[in-house]
C-alpha atoms as a PDB file:
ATOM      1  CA  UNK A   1      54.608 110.854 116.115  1.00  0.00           C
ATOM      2  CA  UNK A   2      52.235 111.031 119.278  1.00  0.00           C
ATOM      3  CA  UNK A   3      53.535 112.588 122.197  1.00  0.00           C
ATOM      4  CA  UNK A   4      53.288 108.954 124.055  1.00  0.00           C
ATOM      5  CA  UNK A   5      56.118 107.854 121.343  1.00  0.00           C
ATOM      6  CA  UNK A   6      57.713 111.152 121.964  1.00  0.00           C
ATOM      7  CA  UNK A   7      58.078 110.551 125.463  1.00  0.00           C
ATOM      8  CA  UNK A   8      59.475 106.303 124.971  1.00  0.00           C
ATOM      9  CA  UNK A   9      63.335 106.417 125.653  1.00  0.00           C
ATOM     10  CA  UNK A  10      65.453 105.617 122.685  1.00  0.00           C
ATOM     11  CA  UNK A  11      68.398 104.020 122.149  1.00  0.00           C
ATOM     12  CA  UNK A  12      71.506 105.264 120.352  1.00  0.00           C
ATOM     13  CA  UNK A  13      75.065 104.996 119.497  1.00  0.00           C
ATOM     14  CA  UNK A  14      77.558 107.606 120.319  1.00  0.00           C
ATOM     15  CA  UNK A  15      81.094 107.487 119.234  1.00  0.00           C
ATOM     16  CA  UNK A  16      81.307 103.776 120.112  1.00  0.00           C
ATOM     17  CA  UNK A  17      79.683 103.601 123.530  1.00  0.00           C
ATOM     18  CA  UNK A  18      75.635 102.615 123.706  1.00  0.00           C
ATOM     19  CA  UNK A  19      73.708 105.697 125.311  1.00  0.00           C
ATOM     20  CA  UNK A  20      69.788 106.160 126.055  1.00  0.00           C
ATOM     21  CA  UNK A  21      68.042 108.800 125.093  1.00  0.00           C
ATOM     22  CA  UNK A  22      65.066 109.177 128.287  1.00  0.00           C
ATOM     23  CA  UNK A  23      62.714 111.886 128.491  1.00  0.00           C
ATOM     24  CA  UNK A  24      63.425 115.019 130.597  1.00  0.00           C
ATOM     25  CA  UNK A  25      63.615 114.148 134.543  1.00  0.00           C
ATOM     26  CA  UNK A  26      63.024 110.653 133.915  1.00  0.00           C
ATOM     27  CA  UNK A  27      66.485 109.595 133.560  1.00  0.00           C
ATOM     28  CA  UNK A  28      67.371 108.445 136.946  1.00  0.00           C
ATOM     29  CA  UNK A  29      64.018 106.446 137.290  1.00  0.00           C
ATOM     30  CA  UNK A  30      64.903 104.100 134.237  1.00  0.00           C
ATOM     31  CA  UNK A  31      68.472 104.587 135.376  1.00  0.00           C
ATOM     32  CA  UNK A  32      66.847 102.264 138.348  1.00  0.00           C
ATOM     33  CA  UNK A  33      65.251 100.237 136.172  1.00  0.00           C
ATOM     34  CA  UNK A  34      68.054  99.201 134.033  1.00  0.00           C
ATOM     35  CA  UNK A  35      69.918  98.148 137.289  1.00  0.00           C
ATOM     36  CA  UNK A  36      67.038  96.120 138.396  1.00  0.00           C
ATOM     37  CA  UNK A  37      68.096  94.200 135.060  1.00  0.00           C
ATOM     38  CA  UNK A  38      71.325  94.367 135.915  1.00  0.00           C
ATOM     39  CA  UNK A  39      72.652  96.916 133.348  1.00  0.00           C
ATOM     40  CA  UNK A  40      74.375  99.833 134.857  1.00  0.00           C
ATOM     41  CA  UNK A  41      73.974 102.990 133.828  1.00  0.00           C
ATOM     42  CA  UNK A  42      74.841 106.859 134.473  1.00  0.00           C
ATOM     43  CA  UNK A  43      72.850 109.855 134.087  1.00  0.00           C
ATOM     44  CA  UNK A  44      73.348 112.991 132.483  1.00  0.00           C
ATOM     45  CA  UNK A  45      71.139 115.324 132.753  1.00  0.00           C
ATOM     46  CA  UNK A  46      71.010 118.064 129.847  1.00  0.00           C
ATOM     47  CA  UNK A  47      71.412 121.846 130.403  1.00  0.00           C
ATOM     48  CA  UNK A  48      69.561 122.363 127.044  1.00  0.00           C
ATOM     49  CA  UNK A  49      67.271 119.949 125.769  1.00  0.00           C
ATOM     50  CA  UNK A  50      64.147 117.750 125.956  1.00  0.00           C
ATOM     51  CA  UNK A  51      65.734 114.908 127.124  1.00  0.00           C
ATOM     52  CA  UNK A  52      68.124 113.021 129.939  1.00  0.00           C
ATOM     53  CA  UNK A  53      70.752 111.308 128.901  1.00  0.00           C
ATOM     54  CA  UNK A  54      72.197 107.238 130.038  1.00  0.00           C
ATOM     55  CA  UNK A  55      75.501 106.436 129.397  1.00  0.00           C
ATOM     56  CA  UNK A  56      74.989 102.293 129.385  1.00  0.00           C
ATOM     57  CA  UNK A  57      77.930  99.942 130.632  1.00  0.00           C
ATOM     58  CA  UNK A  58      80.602  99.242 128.086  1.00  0.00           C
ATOM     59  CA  UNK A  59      79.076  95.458 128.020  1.00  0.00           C
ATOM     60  CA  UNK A  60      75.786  95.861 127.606  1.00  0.00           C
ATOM     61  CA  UNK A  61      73.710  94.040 124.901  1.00  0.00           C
ATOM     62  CA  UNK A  62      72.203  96.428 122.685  1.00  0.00           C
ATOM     63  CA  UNK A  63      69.429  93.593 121.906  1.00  0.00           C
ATOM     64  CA  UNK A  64      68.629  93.145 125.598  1.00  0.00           C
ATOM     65  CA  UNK A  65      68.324  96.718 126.469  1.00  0.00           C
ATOM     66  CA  UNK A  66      65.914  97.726 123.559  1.00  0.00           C
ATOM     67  CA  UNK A  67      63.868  94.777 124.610  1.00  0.00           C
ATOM     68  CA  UNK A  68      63.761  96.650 128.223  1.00  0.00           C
ATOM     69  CA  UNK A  69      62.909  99.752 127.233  1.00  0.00           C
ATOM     70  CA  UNK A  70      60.333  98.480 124.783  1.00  0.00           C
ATOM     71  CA  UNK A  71      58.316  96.909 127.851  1.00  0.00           C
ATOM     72  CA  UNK A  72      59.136 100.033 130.104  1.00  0.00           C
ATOM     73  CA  UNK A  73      55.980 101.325 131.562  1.00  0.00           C
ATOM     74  CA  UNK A  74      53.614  98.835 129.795  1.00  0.00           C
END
């Protein structure tokens, strides 16, 4: 894995509810960019860890956000 593809947010599932996976410090800027797509979204930023972390909306369309973050920063 490059560090480019190390640095692309990823999506997950956690205990039922859809959560992104951005990298560290970044959260809150696609935070802003989901809500420009109108998909809310709140940040957690980690004490430990290489990441921040987006807890999506409990509506959100799992196949609409990938396709987001798939074009994010192209």
């Amino acid at each position: 894995m490059t560090r480019r593809e190390a640095a692309r947010p990823t999506l997950h599932t956690v205990e039922g509810r859809l959560v992104v996976h951005a990298p560290a410090g970044r959260g809150e800027e696609l935070r802003l960019h989901l809500a420009a797509h109108n998909i809310r979204a709140a940040v957690t930023r980690l004490a430990v860890g290489d990441f921040d972390r987006l807890e999506l909306e409990p509506d959100a369309d799992p196949a609409v956000v990938q396709a987001i973050l798939d074009h994010w920063e192209r």
